[in-house]
PDB file of N, CA and C in Angstrom:
ATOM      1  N   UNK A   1     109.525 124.567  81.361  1.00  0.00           N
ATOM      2  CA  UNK A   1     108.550 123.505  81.338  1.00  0.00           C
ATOM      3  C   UNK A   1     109.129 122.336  82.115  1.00  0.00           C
ATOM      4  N   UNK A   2     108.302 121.966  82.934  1.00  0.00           N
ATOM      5  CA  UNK A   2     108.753 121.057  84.168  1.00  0.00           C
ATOM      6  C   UNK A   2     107.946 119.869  83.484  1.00  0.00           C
ATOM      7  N   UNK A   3     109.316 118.794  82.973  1.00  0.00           N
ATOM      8  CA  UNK A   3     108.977 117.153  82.103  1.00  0.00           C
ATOM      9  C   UNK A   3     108.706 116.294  83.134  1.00  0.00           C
ATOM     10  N   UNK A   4     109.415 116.096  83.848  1.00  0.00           N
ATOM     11  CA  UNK A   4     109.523 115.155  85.254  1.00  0.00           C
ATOM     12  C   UNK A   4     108.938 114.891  86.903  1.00  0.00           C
ATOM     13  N   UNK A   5     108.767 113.939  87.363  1.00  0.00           N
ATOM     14  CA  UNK A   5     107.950 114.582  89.055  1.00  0.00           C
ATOM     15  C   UNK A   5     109.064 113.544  89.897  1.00  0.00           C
ATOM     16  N   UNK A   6     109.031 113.995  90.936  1.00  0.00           N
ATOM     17  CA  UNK A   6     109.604 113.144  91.851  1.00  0.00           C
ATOM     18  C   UNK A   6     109.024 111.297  91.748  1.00  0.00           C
ATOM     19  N   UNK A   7     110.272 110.654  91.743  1.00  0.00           N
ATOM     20  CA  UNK A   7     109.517 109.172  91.403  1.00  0.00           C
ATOM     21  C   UNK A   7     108.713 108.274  92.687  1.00  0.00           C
ATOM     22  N   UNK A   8     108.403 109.410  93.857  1.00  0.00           N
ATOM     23  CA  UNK A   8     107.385 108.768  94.866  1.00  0.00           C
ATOM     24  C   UNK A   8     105.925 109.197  94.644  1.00  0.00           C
ATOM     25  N   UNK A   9     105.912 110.383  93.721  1.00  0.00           N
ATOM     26  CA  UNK A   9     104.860 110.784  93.590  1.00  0.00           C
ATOM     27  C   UNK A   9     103.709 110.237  92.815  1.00  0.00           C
ATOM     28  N   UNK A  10     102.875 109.283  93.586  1.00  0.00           N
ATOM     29  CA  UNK A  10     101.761 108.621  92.360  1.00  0.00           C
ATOM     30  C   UNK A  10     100.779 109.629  91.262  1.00  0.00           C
ATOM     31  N   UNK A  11     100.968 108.477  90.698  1.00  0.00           N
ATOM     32  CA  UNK A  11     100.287 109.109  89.159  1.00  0.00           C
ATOM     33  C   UNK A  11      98.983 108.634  88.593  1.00  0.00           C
ATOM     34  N   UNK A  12      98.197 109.771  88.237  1.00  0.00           N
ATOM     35  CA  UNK A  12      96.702 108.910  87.930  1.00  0.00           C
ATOM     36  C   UNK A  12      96.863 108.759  86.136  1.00  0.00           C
ATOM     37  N   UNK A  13      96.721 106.982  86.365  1.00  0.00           N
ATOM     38  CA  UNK A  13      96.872 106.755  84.946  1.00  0.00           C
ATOM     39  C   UNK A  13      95.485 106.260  84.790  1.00  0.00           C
ATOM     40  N   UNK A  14      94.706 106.852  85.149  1.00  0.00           N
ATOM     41  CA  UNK A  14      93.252 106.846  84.269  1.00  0.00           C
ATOM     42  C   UNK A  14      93.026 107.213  83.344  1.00  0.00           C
ATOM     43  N   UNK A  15      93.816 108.495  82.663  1.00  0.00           N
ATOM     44  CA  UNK A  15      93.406 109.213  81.812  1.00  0.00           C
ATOM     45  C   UNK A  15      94.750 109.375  81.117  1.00  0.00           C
ATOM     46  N   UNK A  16      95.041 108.910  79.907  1.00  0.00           N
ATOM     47  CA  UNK A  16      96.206 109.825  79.289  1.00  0.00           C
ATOM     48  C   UNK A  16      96.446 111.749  79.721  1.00  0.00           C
ATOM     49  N   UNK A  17      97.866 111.567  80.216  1.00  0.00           N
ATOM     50  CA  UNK A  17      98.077 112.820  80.388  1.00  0.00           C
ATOM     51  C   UNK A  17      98.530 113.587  79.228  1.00  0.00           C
ATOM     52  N   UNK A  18      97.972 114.949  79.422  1.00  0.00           N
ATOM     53  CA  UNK A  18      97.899 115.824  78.314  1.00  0.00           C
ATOM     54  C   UNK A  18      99.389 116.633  78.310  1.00  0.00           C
ATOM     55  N   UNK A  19     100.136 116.595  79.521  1.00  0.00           N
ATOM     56  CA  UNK A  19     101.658 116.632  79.722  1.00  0.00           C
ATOM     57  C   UNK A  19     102.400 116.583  78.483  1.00  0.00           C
ATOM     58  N   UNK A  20     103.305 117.396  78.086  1.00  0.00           N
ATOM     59  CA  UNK A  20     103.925 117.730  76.854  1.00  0.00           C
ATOM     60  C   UNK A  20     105.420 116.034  77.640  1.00  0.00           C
ATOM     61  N   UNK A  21     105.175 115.517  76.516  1.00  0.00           N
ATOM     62  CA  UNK A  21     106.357 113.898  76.636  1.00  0.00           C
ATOM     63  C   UNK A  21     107.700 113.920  76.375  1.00  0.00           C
ATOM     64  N   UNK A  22     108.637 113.323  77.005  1.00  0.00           N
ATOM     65  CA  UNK A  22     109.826 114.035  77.338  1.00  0.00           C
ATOM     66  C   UNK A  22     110.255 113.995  75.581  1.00  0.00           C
ATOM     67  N   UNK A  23     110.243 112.814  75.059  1.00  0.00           N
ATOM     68  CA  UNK A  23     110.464 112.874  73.150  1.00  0.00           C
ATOM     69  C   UNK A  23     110.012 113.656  72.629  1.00  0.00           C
ATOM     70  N   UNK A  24     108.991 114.559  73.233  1.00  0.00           N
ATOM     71  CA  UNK A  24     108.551 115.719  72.007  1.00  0.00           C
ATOM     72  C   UNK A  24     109.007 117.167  72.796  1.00  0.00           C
ATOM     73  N   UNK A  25     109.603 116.887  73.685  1.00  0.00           N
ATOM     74  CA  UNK A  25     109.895 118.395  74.223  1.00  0.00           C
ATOM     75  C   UNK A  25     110.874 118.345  73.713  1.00  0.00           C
ATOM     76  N   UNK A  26     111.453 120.123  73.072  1.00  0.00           N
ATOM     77  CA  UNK A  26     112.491 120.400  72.024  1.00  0.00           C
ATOM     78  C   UNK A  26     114.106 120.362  73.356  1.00  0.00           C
ATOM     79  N   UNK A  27     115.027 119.502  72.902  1.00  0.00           N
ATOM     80  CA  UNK A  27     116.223 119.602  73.146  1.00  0.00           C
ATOM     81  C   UNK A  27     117.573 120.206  73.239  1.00  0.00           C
ATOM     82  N   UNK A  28     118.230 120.768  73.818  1.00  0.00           N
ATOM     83  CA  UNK A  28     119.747 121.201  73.669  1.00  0.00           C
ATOM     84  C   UNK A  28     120.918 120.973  72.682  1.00  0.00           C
ATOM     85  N   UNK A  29     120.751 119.080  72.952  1.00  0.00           N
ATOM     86  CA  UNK A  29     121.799 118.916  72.464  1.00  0.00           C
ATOM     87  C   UNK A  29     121.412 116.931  71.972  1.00  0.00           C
ATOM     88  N   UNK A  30     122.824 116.870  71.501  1.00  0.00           N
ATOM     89  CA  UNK A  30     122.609 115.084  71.382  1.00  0.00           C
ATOM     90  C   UNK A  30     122.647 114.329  72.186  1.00  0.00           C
ATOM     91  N   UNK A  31     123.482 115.008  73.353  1.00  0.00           N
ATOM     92  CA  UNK A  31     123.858 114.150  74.578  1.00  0.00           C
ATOM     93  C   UNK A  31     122.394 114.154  75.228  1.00  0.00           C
ATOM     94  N   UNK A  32     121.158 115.028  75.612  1.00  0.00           N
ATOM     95  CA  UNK A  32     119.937 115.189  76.073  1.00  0.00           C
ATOM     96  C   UNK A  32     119.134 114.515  75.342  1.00  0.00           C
ATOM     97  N   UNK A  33     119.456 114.635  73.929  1.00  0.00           N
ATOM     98  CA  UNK A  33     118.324 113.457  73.275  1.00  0.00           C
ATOM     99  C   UNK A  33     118.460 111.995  73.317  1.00  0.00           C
ATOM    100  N   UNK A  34     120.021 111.783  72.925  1.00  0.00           N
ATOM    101  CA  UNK A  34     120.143 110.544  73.349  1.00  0.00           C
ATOM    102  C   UNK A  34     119.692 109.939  74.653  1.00  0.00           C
ATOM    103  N   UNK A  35     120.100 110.601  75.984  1.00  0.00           N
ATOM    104  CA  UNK A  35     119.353 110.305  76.989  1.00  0.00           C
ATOM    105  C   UNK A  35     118.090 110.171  77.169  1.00  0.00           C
ATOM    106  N   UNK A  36     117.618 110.926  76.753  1.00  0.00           N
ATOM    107  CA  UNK A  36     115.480 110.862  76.732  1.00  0.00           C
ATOM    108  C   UNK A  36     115.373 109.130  75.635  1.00  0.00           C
ATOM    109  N   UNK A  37     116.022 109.303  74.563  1.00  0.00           N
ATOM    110  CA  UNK A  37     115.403 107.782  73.991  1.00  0.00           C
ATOM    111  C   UNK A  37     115.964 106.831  74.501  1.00  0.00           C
ATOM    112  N   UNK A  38     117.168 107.296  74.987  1.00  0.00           N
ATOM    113  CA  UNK A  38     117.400 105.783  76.040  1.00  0.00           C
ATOM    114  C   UNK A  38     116.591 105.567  77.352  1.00  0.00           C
ATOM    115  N   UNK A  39     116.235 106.247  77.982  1.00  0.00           N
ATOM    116  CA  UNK A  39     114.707 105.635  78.965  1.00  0.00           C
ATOM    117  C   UNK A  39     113.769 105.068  78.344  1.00  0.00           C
ATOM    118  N   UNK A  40     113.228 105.615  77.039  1.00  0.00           N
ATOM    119  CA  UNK A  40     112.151 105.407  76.571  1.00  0.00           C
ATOM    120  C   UNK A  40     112.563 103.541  75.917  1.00  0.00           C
ATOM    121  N   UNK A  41     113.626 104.109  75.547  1.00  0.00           N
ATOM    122  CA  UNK A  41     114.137 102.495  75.048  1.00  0.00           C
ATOM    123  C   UNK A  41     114.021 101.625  76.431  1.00  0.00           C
ATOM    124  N   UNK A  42     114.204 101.948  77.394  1.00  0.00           N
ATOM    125  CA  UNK A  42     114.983 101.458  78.871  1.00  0.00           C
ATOM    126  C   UNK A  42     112.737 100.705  78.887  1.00  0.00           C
ATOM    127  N   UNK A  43     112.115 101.673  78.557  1.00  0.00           N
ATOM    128  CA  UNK A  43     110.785 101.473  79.551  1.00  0.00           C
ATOM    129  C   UNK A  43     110.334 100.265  77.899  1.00  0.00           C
ATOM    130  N   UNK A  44     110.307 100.400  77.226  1.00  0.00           N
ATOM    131  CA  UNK A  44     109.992  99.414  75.910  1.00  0.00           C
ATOM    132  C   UNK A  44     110.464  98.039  75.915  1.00  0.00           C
ATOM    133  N   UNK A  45     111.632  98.465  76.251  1.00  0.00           N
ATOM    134  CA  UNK A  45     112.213  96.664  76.983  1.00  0.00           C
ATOM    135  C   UNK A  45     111.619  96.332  78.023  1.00  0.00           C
ATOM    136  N   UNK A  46     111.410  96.948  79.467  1.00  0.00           N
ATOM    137  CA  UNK A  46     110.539  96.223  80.473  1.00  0.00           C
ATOM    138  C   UNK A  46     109.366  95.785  80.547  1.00  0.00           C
ATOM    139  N   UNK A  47     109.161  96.599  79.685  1.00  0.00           N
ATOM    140  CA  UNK A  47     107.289  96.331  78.835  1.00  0.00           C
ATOM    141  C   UNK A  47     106.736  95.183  77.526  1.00  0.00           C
ATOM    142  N   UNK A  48     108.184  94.940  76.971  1.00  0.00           N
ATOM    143  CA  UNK A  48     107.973  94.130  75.808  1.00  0.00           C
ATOM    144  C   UNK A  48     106.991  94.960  74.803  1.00  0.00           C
ATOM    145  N   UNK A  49     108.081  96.568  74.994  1.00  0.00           N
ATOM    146  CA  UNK A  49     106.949  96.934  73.762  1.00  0.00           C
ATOM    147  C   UNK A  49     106.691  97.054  72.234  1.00  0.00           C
ATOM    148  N   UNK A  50     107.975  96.035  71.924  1.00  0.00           N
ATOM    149  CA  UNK A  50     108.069  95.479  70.725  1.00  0.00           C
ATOM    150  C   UNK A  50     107.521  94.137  70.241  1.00  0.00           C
ATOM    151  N   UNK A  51     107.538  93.653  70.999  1.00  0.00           N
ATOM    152  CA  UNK A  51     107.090  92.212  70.971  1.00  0.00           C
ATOM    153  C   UNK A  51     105.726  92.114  69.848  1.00  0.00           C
ATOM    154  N   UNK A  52     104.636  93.061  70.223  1.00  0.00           N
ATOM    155  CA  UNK A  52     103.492  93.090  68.935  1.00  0.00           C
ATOM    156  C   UNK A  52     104.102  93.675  67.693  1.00  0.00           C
ATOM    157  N   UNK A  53     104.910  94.309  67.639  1.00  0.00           N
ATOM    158  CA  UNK A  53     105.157  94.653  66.436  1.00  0.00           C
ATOM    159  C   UNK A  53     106.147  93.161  65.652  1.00  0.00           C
ATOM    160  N   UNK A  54     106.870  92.396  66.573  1.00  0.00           N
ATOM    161  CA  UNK A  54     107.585  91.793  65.652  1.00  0.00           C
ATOM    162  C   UNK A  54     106.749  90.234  65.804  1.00  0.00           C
ATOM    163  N   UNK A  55     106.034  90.281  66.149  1.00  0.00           N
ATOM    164  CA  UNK A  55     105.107  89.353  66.193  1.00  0.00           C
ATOM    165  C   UNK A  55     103.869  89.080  64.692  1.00  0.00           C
ATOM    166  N   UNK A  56     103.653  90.136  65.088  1.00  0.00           N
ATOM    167  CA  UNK A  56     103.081  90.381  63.554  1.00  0.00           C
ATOM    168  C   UNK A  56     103.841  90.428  62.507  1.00  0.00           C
ATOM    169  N   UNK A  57     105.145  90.912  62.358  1.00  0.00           N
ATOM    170  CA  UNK A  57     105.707  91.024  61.275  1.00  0.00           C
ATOM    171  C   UNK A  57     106.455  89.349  60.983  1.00  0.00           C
ATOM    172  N   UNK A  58     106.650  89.116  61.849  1.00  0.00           N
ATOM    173  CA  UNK A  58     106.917  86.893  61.972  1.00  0.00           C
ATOM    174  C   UNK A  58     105.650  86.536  61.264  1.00  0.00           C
ATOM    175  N   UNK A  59     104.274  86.946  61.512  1.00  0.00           N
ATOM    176  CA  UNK A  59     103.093  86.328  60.584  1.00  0.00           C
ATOM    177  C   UNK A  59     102.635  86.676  58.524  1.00  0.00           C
ATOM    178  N   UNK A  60     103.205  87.841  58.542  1.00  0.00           N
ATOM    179  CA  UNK A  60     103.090  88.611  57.425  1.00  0.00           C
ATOM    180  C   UNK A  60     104.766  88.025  56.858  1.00  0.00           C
ATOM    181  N   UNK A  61     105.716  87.828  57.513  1.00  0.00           N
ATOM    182  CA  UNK A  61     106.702  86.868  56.278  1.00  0.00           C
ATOM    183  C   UNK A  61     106.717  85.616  56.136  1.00  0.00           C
ATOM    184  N   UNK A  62     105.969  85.146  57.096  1.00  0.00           N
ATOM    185  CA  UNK A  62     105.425  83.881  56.999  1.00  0.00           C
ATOM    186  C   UNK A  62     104.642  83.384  56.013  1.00  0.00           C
ATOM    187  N   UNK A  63     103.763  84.531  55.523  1.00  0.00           N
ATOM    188  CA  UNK A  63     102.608  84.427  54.681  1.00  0.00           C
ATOM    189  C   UNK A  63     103.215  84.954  53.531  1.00  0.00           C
ATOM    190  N   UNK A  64     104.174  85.695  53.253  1.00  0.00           N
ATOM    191  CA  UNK A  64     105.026  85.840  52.144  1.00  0.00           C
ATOM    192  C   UNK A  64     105.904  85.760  51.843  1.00  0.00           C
ATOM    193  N   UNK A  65     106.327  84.343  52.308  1.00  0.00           N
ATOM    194  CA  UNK A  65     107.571  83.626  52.265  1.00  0.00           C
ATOM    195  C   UNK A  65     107.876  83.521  50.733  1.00  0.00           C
ATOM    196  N   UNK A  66     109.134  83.980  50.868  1.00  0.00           N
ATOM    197  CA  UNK A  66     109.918  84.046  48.736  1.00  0.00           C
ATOM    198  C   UNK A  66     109.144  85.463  48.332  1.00  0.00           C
ATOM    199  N   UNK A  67     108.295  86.151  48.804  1.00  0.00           N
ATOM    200  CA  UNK A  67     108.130  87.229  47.949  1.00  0.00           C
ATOM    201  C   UNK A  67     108.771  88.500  48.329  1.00  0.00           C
ATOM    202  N   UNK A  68     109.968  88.517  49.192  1.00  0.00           N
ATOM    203  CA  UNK A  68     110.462  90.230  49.209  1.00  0.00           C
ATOM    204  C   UNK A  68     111.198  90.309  47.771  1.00  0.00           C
ATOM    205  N   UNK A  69     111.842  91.461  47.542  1.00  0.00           N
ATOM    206  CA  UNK A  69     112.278  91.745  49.102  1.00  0.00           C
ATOM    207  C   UNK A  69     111.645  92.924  49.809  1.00  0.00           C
ATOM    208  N   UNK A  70     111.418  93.154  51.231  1.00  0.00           N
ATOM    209  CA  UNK A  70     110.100  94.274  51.772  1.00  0.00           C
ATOM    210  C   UNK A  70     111.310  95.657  52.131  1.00  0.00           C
ATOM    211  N   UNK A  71     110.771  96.287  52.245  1.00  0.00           N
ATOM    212  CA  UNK A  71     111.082  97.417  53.151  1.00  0.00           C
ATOM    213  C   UNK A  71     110.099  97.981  54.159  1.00  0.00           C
ATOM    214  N   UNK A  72     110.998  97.955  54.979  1.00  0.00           N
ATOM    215  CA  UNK A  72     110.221  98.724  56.220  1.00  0.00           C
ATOM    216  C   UNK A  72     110.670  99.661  56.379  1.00  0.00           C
ATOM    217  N   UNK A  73     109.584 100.909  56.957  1.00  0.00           N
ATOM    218  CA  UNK A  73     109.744 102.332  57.478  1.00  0.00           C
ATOM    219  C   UNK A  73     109.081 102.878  58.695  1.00  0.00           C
ATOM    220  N   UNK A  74     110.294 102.994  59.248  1.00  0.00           N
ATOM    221  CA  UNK A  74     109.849 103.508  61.034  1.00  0.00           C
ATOM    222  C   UNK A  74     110.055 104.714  61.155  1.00  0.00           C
ATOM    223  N   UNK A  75     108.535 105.627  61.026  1.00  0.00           N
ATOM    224  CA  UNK A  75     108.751 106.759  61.185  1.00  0.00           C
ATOM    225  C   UNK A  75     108.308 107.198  62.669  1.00  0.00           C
ATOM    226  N   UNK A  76     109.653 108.024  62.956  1.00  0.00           N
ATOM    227  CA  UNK A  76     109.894 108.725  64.630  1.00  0.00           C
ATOM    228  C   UNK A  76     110.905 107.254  65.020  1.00  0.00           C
ATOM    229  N   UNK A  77     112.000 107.375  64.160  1.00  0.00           N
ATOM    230  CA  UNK A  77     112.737 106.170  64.735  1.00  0.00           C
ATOM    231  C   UNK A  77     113.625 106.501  65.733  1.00  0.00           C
ATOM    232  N   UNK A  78     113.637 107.268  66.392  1.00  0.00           N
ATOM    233  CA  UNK A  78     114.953 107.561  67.246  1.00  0.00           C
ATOM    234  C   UNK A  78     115.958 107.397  67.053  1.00  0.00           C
ATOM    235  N   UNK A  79     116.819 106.337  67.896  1.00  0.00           N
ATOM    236  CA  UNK A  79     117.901 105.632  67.897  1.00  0.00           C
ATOM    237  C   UNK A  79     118.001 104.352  67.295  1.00  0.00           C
ATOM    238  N   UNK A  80     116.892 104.226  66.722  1.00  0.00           N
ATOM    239  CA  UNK A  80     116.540 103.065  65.502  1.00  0.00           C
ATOM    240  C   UNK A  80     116.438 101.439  66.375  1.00  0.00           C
ATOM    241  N   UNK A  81     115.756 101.770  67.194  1.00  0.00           N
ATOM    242  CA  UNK A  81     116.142 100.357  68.482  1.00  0.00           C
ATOM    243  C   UNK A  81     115.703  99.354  67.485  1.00  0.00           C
ATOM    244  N   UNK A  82     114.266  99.938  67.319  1.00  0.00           N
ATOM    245  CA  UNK A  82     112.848  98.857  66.514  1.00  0.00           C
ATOM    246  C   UNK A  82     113.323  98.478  65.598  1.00  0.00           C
ATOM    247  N   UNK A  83     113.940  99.002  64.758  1.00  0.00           N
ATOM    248  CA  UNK A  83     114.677  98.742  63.017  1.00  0.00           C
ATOM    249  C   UNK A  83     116.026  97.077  63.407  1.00  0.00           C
ATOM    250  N   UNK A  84     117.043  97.703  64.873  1.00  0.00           N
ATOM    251  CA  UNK A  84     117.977  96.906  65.354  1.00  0.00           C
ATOM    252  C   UNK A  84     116.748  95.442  65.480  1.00  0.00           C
ATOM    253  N   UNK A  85     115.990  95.460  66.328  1.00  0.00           N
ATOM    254  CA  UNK A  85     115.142  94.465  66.828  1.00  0.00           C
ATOM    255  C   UNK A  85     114.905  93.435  65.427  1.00  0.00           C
ATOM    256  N   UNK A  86     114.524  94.670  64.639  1.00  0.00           N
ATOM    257  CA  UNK A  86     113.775  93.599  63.410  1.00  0.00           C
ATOM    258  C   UNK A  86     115.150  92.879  62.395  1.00  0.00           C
ATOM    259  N   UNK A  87     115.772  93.478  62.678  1.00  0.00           N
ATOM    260  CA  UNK A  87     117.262  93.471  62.228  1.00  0.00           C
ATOM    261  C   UNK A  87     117.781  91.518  62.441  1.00  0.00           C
ATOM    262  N   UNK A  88     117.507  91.943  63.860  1.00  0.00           N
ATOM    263  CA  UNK A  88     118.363  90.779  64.798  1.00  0.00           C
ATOM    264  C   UNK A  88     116.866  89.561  64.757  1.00  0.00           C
ATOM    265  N   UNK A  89     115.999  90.111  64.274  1.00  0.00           N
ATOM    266  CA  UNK A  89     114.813  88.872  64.278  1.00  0.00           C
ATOM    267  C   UNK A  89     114.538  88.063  63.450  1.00  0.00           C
ATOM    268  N   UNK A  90     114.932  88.795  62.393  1.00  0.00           N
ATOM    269  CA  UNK A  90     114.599  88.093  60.991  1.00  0.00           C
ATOM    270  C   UNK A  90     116.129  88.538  60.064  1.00  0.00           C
ATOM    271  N   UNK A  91     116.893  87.872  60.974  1.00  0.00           N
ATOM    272  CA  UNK A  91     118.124  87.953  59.714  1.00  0.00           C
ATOM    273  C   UNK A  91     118.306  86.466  58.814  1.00  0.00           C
ATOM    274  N   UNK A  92     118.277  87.128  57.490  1.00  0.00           N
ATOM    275  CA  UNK A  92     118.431  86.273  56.336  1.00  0.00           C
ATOM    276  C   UNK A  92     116.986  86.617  56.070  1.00  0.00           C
ATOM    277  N   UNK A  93     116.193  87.781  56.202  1.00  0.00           N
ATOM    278  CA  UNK A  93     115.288  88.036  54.937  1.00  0.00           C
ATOM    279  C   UNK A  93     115.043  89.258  54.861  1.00  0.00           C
ATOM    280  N   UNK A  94     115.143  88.986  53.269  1.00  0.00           N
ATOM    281  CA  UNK A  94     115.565  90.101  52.417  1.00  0.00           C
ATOM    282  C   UNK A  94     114.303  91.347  52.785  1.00  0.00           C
ATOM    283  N   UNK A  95     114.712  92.038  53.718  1.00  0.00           N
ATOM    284  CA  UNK A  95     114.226  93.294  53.913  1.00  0.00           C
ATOM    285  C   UNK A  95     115.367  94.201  53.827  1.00  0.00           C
ATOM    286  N   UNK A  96     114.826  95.883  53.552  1.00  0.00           N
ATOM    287  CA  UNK A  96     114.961  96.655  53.511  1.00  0.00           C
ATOM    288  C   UNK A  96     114.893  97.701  54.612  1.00  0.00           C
ATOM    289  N   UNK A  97     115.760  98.079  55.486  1.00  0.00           N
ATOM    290  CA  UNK A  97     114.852  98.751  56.840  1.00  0.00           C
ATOM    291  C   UNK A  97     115.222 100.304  56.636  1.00  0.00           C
ATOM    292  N   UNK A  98     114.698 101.295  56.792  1.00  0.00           N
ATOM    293  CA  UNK A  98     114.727 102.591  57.041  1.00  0.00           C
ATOM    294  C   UNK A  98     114.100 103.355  58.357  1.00  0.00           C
ATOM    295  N   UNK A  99     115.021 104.015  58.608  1.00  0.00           N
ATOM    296  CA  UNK A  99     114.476 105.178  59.365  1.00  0.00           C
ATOM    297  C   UNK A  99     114.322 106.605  59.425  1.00  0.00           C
ATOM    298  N   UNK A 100     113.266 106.624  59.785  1.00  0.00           N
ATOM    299  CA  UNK A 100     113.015 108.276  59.435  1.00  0.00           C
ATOM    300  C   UNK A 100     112.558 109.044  60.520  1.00  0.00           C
ATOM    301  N   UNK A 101     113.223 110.350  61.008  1.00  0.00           N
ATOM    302  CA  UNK A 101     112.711 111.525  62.282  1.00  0.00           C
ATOM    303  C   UNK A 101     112.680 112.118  62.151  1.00  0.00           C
ATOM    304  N   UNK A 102     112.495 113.435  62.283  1.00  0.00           N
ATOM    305  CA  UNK A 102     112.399 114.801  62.406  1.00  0.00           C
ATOM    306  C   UNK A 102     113.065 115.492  63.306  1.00  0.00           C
ATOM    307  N   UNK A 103     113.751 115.014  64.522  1.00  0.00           N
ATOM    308  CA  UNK A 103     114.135 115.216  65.615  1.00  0.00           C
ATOM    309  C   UNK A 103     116.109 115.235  64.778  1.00  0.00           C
ATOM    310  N   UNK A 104     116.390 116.533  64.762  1.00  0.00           N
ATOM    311  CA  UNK A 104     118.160 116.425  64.225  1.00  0.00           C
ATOM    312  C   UNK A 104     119.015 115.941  64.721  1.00  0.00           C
ATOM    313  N   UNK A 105     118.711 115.360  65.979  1.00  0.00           N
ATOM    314  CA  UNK A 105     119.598 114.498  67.139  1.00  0.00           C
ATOM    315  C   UNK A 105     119.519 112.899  66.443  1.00  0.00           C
ATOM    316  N   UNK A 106     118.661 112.917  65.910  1.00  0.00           N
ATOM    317  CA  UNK A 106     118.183 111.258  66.101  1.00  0.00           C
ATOM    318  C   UNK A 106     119.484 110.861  65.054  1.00  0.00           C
ATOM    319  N   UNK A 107     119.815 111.123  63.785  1.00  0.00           N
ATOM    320  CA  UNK A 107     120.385 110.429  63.163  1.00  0.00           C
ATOM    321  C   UNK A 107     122.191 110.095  63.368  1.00  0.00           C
ATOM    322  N   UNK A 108     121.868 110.891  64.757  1.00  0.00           N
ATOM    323  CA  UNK A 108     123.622 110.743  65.012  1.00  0.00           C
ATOM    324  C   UNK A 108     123.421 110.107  66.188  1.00  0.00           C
ATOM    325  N   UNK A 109     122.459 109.730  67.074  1.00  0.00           N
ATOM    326  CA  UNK A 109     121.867 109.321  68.145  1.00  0.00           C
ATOM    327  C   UNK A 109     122.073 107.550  67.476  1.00  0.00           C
ATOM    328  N   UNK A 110     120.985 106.996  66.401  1.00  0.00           N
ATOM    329  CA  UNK A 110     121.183 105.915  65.639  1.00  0.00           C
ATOM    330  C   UNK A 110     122.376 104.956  65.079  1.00  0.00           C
ATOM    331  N   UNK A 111     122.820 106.341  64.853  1.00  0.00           N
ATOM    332  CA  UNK A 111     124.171 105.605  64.694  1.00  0.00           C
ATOM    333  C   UNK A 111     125.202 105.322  65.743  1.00  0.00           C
TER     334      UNK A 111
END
């Protein structure tokens, strides 16, 4: 199964492609998984594709300021970037963070 195309080759992003995604195609090893979530991490940072998630979560402790303590659960966490993010955003409140995958790479990948 061919994941990748040459990076001159344009792409029609009209339509979500039905293309099996490099995170869900099954892996070798840790060293291959780690690599696949580090692009994906690599393309989330150029994109700010955390930014709505911790944006919202800045409004919802805002609004329940003194009532954790919360836990959060990121399921399909990879390398736990999102969990680090919320980590480093809101330190000094009392959350709880977890992660959870399915992928047997991820939890040695995370750490």
């Amino acid at each position: 199964m061919e994941l990748s195309s040459p990076v001159n080759e344009p792409h029609d992003l009209t339509y979500r492609s039905l293309q099996p995604e490099l995170m869900d195609a099954p892996v070798a090893s840790a060293e291959k998984y780690d690599d696949i979530i580090r692009q994906i991490e690599r393309v989330n940072a150029l994109t700010g594709g955390y930014r709505p998630v911790l944006a919202w979560l800045d409004g919802q402790f805002a609004l329940l300021e003194g009532k954790g303590p919360f836990t959060i659960i990121d399921l399909g966490c990879g390398r736990g970037s999102l969990l680090r993010g919320i980590a480093q955003s809101f330190h000094g409140t009392d959350i709880r963070l977890v992660g959870v995958d399915n992928n047997p790479f991820a939890i040695q990948a995370a750490r």
